[in-house]
Protein backbone atom coordinates (compact mmCIF):
# COMPACT_ATOMS: atom_id res chain seq x y z
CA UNK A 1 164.37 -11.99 93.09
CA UNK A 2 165.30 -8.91 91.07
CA UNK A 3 168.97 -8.10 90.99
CA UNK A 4 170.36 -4.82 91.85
CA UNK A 5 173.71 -3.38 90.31
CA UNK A 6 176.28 -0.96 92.68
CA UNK A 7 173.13 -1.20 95.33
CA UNK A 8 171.11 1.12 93.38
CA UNK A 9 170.15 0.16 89.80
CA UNK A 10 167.87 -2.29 90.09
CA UNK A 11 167.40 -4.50 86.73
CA UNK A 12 163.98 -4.84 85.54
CA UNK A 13 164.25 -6.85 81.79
CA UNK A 14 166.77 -7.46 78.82
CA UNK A 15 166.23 -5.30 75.75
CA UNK A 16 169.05 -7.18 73.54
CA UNK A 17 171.90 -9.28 73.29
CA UNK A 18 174.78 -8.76 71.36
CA UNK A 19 178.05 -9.90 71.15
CA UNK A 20 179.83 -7.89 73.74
CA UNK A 21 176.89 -8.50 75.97
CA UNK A 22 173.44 -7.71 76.71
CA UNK A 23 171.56 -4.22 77.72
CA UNK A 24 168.43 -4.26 80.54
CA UNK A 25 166.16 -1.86 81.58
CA UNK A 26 166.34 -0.97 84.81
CA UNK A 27 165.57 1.48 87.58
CA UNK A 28 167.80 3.94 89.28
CA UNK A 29 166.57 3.98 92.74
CA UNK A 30 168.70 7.21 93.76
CA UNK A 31 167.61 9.44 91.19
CA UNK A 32 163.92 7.71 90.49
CA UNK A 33 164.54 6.85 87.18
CA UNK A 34 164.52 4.29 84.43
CA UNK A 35 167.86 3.59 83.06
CA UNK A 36 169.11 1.09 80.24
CA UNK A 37 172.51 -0.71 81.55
CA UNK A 38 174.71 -2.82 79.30
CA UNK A 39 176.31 -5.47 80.96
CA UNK A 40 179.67 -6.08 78.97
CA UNK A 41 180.91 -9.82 78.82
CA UNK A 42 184.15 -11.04 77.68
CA UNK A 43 183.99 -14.59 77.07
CA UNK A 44 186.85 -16.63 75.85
CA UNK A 45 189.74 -14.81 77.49
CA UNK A 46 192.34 -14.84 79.98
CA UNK A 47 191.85 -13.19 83.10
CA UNK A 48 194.75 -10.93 82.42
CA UNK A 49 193.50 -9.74 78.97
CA UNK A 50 189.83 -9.47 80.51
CA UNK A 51 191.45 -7.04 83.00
CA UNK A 52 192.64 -5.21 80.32
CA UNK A 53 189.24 -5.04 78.37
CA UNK A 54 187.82 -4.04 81.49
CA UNK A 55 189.78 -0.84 81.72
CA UNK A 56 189.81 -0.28 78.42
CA UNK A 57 186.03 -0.49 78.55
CA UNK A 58 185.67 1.36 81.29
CA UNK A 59 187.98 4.50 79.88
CA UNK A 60 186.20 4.26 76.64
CA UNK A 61 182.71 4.84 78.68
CA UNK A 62 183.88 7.77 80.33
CA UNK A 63 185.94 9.47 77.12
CA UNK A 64 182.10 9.07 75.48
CA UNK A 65 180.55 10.29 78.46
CA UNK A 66 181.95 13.67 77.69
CA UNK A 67 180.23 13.93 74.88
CA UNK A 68 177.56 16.69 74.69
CA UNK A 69 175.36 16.24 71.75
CA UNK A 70 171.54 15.64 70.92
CA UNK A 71 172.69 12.69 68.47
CA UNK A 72 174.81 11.17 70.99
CA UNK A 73 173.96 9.09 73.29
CA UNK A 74 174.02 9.91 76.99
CA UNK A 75 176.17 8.10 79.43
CA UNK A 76 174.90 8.03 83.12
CA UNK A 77 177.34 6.10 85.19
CA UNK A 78 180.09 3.12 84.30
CA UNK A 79 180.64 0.86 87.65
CA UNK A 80 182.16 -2.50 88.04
CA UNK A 81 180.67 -5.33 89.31
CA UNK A 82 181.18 -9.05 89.58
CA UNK A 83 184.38 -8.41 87.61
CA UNK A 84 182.91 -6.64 84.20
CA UNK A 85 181.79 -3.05 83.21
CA UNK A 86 178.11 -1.53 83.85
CA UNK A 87 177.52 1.57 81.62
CA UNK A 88 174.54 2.99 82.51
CA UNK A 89 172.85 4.78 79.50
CA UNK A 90 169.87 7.29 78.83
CA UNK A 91 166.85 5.15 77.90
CA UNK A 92 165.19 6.03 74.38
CA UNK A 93 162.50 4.58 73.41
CA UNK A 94 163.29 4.00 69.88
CA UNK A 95 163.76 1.44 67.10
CA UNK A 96 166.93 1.09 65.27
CA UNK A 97 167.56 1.86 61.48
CA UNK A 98 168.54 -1.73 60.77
CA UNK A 99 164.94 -2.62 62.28
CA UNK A 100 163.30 -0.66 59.82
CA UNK A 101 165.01 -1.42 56.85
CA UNK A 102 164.60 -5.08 58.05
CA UNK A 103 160.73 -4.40 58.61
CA UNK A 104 159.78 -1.40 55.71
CA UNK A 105 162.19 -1.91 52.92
CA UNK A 106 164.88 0.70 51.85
CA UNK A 107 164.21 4.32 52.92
CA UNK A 108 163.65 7.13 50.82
CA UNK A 109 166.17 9.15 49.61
CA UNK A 110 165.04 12.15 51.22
CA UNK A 111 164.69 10.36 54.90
CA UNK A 112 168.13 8.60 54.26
CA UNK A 113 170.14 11.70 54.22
CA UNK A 114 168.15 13.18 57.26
CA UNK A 115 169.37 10.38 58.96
CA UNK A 116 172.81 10.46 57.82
CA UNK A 117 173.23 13.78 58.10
CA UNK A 118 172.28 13.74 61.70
CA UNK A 119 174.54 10.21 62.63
CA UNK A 120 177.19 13.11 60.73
CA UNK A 121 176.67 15.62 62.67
CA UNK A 122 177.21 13.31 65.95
CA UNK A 123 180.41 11.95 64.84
CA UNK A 124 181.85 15.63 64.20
CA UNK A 125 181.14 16.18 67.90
CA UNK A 126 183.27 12.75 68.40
CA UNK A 127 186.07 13.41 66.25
CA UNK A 128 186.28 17.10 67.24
CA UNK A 129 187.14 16.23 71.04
CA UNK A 130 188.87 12.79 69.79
CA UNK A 131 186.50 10.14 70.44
CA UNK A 132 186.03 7.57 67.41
CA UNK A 133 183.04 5.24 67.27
CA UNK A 134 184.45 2.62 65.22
CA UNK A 135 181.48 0.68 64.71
CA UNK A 136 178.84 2.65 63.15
CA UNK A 137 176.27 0.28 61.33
CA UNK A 138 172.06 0.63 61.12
CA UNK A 139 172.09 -1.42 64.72
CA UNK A 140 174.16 1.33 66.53
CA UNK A 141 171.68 4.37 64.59
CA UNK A 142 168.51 4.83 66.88
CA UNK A 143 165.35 6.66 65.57
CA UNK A 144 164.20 7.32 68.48
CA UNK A 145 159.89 8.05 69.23
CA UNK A 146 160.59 11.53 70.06
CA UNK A 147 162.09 12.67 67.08
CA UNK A 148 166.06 12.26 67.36
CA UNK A 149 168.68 10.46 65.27
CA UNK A 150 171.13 9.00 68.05
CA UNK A 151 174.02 7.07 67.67
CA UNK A 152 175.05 4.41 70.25
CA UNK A 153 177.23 1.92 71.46
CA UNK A 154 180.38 3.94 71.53
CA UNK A 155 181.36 1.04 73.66
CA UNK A 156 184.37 0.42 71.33
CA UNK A 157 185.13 3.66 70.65
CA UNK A 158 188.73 4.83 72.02
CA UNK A 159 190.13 8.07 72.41
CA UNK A 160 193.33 8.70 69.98
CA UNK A 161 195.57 10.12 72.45
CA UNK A 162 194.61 6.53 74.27
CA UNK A 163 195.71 4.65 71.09
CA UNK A 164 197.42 2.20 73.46
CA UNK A 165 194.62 0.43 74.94
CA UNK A 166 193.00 -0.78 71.93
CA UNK A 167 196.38 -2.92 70.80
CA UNK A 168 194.78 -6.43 72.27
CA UNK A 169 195.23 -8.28 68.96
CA UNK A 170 191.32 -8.68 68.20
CA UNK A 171 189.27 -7.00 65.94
CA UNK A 172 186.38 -5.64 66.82
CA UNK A 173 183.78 -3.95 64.77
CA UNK A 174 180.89 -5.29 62.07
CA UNK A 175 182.74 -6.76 58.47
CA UNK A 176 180.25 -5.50 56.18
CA UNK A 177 180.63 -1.86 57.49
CA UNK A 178 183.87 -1.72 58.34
CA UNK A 179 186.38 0.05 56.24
CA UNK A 180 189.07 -1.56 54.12
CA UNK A 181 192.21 0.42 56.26
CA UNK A 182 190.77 -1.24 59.88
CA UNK A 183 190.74 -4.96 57.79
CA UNK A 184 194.46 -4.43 57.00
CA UNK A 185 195.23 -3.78 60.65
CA UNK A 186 195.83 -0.02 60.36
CA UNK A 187 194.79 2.29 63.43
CA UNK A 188 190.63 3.72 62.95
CA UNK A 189 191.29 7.27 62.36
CA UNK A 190 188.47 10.05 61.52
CA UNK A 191 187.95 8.89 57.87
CA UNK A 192 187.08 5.27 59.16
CA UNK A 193 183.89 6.53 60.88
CA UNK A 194 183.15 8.02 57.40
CA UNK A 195 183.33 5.32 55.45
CA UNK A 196 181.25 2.99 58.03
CA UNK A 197 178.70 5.97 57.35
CA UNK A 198 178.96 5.35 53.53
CA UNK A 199 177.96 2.10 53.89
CA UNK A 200 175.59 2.53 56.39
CA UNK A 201 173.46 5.01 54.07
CA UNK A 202 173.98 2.48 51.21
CA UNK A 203 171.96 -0.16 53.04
CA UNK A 204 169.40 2.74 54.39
CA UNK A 205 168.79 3.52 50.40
CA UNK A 206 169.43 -0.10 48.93
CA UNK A 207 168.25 -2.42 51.68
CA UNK A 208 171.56 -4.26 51.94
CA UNK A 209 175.22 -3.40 52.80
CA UNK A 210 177.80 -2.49 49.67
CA UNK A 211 179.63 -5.42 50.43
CA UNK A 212 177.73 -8.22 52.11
CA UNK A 213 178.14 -11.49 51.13
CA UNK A 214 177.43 -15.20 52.65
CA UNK A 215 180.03 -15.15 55.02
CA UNK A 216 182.54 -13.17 57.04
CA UNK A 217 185.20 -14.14 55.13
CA UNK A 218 183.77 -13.19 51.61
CA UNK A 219 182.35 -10.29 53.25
CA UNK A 220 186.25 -9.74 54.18
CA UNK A 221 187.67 -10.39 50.86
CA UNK A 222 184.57 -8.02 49.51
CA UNK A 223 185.67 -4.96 51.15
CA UNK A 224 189.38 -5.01 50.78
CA UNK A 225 189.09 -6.12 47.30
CA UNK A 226 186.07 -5.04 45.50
CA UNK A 227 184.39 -2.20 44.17
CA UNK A 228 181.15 -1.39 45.78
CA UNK A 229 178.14 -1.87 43.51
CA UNK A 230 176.72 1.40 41.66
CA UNK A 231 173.51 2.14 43.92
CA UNK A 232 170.30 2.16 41.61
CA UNK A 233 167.67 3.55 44.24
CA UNK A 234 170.43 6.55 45.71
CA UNK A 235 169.62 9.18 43.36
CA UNK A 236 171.27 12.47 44.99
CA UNK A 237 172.64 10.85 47.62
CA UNK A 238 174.73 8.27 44.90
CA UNK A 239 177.87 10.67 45.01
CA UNK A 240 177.95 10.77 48.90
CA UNK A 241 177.77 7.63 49.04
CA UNK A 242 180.14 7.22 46.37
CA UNK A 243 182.53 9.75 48.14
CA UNK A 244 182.80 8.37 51.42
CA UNK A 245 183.35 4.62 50.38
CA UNK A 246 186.53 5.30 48.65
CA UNK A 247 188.81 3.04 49.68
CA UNK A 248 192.56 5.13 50.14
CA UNK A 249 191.34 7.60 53.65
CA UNK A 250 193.13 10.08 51.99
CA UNK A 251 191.10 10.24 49.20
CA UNK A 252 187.33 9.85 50.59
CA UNK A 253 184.88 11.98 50.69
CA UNK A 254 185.20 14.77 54.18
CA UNK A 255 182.83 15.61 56.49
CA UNK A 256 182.20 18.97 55.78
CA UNK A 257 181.69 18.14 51.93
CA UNK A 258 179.65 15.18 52.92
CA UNK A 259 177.36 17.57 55.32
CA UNK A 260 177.17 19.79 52.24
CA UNK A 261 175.83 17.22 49.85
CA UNK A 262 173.45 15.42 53.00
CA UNK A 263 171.92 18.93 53.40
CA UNK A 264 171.15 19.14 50.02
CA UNK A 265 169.89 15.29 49.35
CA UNK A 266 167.76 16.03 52.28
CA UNK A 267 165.99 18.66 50.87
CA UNK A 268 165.06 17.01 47.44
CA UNK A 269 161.21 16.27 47.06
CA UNK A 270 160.84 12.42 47.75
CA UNK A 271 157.56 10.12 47.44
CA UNK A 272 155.02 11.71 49.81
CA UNK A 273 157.24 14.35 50.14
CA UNK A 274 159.42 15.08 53.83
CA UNK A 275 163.04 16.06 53.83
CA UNK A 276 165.45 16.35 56.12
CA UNK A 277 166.43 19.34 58.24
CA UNK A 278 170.47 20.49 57.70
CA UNK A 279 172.79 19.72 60.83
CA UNK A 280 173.28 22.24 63.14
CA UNK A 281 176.35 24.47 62.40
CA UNK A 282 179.29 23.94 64.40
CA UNK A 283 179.68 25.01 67.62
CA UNK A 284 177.88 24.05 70.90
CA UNK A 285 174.40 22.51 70.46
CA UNK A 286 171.62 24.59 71.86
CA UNK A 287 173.57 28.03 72.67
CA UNK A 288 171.76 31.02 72.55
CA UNK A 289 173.08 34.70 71.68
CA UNK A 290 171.41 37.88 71.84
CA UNK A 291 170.17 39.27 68.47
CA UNK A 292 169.84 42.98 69.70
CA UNK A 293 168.26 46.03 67.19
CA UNK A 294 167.52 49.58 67.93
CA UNK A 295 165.49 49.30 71.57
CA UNK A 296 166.00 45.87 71.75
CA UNK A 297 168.29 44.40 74.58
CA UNK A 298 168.36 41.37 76.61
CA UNK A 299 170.70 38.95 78.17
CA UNK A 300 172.95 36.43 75.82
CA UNK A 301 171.72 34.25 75.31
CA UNK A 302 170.12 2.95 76.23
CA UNK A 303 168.69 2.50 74.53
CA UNK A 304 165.65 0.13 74.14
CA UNK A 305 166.76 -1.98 71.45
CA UNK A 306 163.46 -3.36 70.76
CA UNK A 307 160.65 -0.96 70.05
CA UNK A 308 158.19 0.32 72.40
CA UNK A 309 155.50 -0.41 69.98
CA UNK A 310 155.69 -2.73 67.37
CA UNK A 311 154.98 -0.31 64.71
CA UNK A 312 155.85 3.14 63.78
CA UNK A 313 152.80 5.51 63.50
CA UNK A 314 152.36 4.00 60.05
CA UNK A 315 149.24 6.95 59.06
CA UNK A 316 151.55 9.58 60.62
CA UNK A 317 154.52 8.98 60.80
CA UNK A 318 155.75 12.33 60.36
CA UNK A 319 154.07 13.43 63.29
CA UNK A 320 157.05 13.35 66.13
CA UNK A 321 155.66 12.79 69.59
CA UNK A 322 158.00 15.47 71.86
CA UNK A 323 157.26 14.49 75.54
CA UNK A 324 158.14 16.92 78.51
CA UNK A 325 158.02 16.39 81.73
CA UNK A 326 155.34 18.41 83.97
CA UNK A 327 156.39 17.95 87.65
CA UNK A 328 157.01 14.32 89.05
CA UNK A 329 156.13 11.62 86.86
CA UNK A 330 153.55 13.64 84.84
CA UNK A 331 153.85 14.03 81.38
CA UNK A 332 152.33 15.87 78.50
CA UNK A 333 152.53 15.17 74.73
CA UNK A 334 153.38 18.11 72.10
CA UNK A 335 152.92 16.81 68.54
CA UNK A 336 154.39 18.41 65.42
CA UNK A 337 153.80 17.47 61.60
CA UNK A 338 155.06 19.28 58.34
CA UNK A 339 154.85 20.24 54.77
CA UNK A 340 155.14 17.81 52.11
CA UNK A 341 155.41 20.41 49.21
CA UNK A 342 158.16 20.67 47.05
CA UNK A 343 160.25 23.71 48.83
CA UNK A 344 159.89 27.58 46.90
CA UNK A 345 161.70 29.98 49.09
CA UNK A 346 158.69 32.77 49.99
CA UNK A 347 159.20 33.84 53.91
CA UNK A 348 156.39 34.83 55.45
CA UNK A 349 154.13 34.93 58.38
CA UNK A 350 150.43 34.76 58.53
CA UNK A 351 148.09 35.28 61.61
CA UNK A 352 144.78 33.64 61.49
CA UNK A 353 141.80 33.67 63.31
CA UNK A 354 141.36 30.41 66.56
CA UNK A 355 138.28 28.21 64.69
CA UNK A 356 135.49 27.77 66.62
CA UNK A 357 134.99 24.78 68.83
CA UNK A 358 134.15 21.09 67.17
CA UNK A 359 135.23 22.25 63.90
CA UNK A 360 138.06 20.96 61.40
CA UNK A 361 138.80 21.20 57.88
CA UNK A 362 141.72 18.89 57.31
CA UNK A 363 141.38 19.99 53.42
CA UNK A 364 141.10 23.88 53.33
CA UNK A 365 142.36 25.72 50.68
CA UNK A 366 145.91 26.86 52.28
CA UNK A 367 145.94 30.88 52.33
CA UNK A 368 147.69 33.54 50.38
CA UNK A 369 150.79 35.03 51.94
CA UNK A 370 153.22 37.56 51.06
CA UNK A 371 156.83 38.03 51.45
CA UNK A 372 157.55 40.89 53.98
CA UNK A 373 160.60 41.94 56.06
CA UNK A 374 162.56 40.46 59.18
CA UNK A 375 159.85 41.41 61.33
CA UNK A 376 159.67 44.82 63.57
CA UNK A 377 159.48 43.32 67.73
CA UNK A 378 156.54 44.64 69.64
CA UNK A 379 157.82 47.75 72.00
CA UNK A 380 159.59 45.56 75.45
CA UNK A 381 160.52 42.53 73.33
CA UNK A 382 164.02 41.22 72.29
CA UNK A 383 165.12 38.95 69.31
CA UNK A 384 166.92 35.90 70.03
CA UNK A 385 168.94 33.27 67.76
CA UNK A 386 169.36 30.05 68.65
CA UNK A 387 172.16 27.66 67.04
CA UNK A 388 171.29 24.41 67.48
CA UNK A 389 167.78 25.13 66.24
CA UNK A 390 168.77 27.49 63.16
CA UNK A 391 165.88 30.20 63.82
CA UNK A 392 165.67 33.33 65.63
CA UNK A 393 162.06 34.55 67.57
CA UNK A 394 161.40 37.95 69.41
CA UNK A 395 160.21 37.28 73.11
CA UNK A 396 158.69 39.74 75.44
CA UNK A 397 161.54 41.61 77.89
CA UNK A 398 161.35 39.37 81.63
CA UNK A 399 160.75 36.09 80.16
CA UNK A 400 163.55 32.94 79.50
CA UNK A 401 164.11 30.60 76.67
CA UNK A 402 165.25 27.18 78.21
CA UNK A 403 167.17 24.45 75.68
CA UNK A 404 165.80 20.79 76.46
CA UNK A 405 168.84 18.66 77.44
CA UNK A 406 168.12 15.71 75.94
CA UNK A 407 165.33 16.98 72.99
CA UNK A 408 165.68 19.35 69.94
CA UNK A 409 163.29 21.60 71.56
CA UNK A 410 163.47 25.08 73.60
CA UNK A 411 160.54 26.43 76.18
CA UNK A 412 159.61 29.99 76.74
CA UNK A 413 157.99 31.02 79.84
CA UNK A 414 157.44 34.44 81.43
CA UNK A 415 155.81 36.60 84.44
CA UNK A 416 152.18 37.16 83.93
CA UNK A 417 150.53 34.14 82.39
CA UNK A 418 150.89 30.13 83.11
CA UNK A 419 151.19 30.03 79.41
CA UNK A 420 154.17 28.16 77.24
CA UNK A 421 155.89 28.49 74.32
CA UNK A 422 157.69 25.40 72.91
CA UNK A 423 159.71 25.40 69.88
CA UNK A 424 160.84 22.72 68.44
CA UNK A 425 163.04 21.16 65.33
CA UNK A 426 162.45 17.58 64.46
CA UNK A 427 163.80 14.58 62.22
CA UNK A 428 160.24 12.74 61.14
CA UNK A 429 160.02 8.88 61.59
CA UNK A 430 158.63 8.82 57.71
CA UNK A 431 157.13 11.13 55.01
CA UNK A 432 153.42 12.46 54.76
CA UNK A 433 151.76 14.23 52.39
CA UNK A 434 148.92 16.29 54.05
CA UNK A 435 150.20 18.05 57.48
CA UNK A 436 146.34 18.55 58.91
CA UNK A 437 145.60 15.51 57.51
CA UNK A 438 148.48 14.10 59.99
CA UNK A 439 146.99 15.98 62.92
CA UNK A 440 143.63 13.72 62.27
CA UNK A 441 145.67 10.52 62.47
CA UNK A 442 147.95 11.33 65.34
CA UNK A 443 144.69 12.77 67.13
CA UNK A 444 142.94 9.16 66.30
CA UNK A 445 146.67 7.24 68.18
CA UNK A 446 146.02 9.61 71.37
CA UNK A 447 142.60 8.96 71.77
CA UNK A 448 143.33 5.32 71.24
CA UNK A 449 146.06 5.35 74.02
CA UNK A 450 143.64 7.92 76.72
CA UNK A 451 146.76 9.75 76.53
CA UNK A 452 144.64 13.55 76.71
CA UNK A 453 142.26 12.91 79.60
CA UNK A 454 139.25 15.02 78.68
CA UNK A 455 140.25 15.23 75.15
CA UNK A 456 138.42 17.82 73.02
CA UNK A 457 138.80 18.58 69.49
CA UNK A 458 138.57 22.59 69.03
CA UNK A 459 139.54 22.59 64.88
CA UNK A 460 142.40 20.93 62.43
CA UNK A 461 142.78 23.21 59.45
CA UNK A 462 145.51 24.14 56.93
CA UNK A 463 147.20 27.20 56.61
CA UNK A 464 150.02 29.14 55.14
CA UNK A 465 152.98 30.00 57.13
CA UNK A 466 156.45 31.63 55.83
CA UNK A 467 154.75 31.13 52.57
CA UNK A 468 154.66 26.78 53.22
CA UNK A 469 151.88 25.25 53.47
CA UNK A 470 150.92 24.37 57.21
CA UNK A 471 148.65 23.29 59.99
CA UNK A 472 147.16 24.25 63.29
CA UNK A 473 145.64 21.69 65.76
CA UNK A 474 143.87 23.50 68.60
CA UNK A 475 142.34 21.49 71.40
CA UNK A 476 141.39 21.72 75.23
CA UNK A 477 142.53 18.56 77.10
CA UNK A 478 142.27 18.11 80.92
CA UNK A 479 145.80 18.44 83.05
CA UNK A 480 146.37 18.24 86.97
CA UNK A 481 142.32 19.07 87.46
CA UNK A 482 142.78 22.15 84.99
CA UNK A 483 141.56 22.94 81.45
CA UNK A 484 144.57 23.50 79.44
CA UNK A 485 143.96 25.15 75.87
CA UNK A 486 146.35 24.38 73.26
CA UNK A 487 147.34 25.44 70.00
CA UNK A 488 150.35 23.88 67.74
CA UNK A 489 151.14 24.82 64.52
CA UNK A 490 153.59 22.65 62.58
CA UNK A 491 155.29 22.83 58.81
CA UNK A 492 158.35 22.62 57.17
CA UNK A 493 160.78 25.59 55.64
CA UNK A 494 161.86 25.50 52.06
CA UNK A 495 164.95 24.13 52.82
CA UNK A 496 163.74 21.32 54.87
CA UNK A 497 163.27 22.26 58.16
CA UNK A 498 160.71 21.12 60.62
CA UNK A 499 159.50 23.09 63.23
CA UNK A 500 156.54 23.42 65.58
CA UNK A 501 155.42 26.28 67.84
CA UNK A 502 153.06 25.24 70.16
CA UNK A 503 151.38 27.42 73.03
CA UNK A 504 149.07 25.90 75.88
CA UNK A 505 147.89 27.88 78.93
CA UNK A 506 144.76 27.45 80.87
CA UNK A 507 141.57 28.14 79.01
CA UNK A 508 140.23 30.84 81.18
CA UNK A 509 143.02 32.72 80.07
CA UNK A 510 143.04 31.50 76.76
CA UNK A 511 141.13 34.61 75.22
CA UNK A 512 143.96 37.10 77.24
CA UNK A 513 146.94 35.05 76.36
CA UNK A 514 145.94 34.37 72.55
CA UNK A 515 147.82 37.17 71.88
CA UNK A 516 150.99 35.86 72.94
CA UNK A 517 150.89 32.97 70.29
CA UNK A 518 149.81 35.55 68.00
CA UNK A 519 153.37 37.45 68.17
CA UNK A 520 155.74 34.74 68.14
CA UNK A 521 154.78 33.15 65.27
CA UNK A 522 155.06 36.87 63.17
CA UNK A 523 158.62 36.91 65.00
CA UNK A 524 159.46 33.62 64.31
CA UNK A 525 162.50 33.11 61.52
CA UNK A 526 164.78 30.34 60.06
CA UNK A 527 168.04 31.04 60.19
């Protein structure tokens, strides 16, 4: 007989089982929804101290509940039951980082400082409202199928003002990435986090924490009293690393430095050639402001922890599957894929012509472009700029731009036309070299699943957009008894960025709405 938590979430399997418990999937019966729950256990304690975990437990829960972030991950609900916390967590369907460095080896350079830069950019939005992790370590840093970076288990995190709760005489947190200061018995402060990161991007680029040795002890006596090794596969990323795994707080590397250098290590060419994107700026993910000219005006603008699949998308891995929700239960797949080329800044946009149907040329010569001008808005349209995402686009006066809550994505819609816009800004699972030639292998996965009823191939073909090389996938695929027409174009800027603008609407209207897709890509613009 299944069991049901708090008389709704009803548990379904275990995903994992770690020391301060285990996590299911399970179903929320109120909201229709699958959930992941972690059941924390205390073993080996008094009933008084468990009472204190408890509560300590449960106020950690909540403090990371209020955190708003795409890297962070999202707490549902905390109940008690049977004595011990519930957290009830987002479920992303992911694999964590120590999973693939367990399974592929050490990561490029190039991939390891997107990573880091986005498990950075999440603890920022921690320390900044006063929530430390703690515990950060390749297990707790989820690459999740859609495309995000997310860090989890904050379960041990504790808010500083709530110092108090934490003093229960244990220790809790992983040897081999915790920092020398928490060993010694000093309070975690911001820097800790940091220097859990620095060793957490040493084993992403050398396949094994700086100071792991053949048991907790030695791994102990390792951290407070040697020097890490010199990496020999970091390359860029050596001083960051470096930086942040200096042993006085005081003196290690900070988080706006370490951003800096992440930003920069992500955009280095690396074998097969994908870089990072840069963390979003400070401030609060997703906002929107108005980015008015002369006539223009508008309004301003858990975790599985076992893989889905048993492999990434090992032909395409840079091609992020972004899922969105159409109505109840239904779901459509946007893909994206970008540019391995080594970046030259050249901004430009190109419009070419829709191939015609059952064609593809996966190897065409990529186009000339030129270098022209922020770009003038049609007459009735209104440029604007969103944060998160780091690019601006003109859309037409009437219609909204609507930030996913839980993806790096936004969605345009308007009166007049059933058609879509939906950018989007991803992290890629791994590097490829040839974007259309990543469109032919993620097609080849779909058709494998029969996720595209009525699948049809329309034409795969390189291009060049804001001067990078690039690639448009155009197909017709049956949705809700209607024949949706799509187009997505996806590449990377200069500076490592990946983006993807893709447009469906029906295909009777696909020759009237063309023109839609037409103008936002000459209005789209990194930022």
């Amino acid at each position: 007989m299944e069991r049901q938590v708090s008389n709704r979430y009803r548990l379904i399997e275990p995903l994992g089982e770690g020391g301060m418990g285990v996590v299911w999937r399970a179903y929320d019966e109120l909201l229709d929804r699958t959930v992941a729950i972690k059941e924390v256990r205390y073993t080996g304690v008094g009933d008084d101290k468990r009472a204190d975990l408890n509560r300590r437990t449960i106020r950690e829960a909540r403090a990371a509940g209020r955190l708003d972030h795409p890297s962070v991950i999202v707490i549902h609900d905390v109940v008690e039951e049977d004595g011990r916390p519930w957290i009830v967590m987002q479920l992303i369907r992911s694999r964590s980082l120590a999973e693939v460095i367990r399974e592929h080896g050490p990561l490029p350079v190039a991939q390891a400082a997107l990573i880091g830069g986005r498990v950075l950019d999440a603890l920022r939005a921690a320390h900044a409202t006063g929530v430390l992790h703690r515990d950060v370590k390749p297990e707790n840093v989820l690459l999740a199928d859609d495309g995000r970076v997310v860090l989890t288990d904050f379960g041990i995190a504790s808010l500083e003002a709530e110092a108090g709760l934490t003093a229960t005489g244990g220790l809790v947190g992983t040897p081999a990435y915790m920092p020398p200061e928490r060993l010694n018995g000093e309070p975690a402060r911001p820097e800790s986090d940091l220097w859990s990161l620095g060793a957490t991007l040493y084993a992403a680029v050398e396949g094994v924490p700086p100071f792991k040795r053949d048991s907790w002890a030695a791994t102990v006596a390792a951290v407070l009293r040697d020097l890490p090794g010199q990496p020999v596969r970091a390359g860029v990323l050596g001083p960051v690393i470096m930086g942040l795994l200096q042993r006085d707080p005081a003196a290690r590397m900070s988080a706006d430095e370490a951003a800096h250098l992440l930003r920069a290590a992500a955009s280095e060419p690396a074998p097969y050639g994908y870089a990072a994107p840069p963390a979003p700026p400070p401030g609060p993910a997703g906002s929107w402001s108005d980015m008015t000219g002369p006539g223009e005006r508008g309004p301003a603008g858990t975790v599985s922890l076992r893989a889905r699949r048993r492999g990434w998308f090992l032909g395409v891995p840079a091609a992020v599957l972004a899922v969105a929700a159409l109505g109840t239960g239904g779901w459509y797949v946007v893909t994206t894929s970008q540019s391995a080329t080594t970046p030259t800044p050249a901004p430009t946009s190109t419009s070419t012509p829709a191939p015609s149907r059952a064609t593809a040329s996966p190897t065409a010569t990529p186009e000339a472009s030129t270098t022209p001008t922020t770009p003038r808005l049609p007459a009735g349209w209104r440029r604007l700029a969103n944060s998160a995402g780091q690019f601006s686009i003109g859309i037409p006066q009437g219609w909204q731009a609507k930030k996913s809550p839980t993806r790096d994505s936004i969605t345009v819609t308007g009166p007049g036309t059933p058609g879509m816009l939906l950018v989007e800004w991803t992290v890629p699972d791994k590097p490829v070299a040839d974007p259309a030639r990543a469109w032919v292998e993620l097609e080849k996965e779909i058709q494998a699943k029969g996720e595209f009823a009525g699948y049809e191939r329309i034409g795969i073909r390189s291009t060049t957009y804001l001067g990078r090389p690039a690639a448009d996938w155009e197909f017709t695929r049956q949705r809700g008894g209607t024949l949706i027409h799509v187009i997505n174009r996806g590449f990377r800027t200069a500076d490592g960025r990946h983006y993807a603008l893709y447009w469906d609407t029906t295909d009777a209207r696909w020759d009237q709405d063309r023109h839609y897709f037409d103008q936002f890509v000459k209005t789209f613009r990194p930022e």
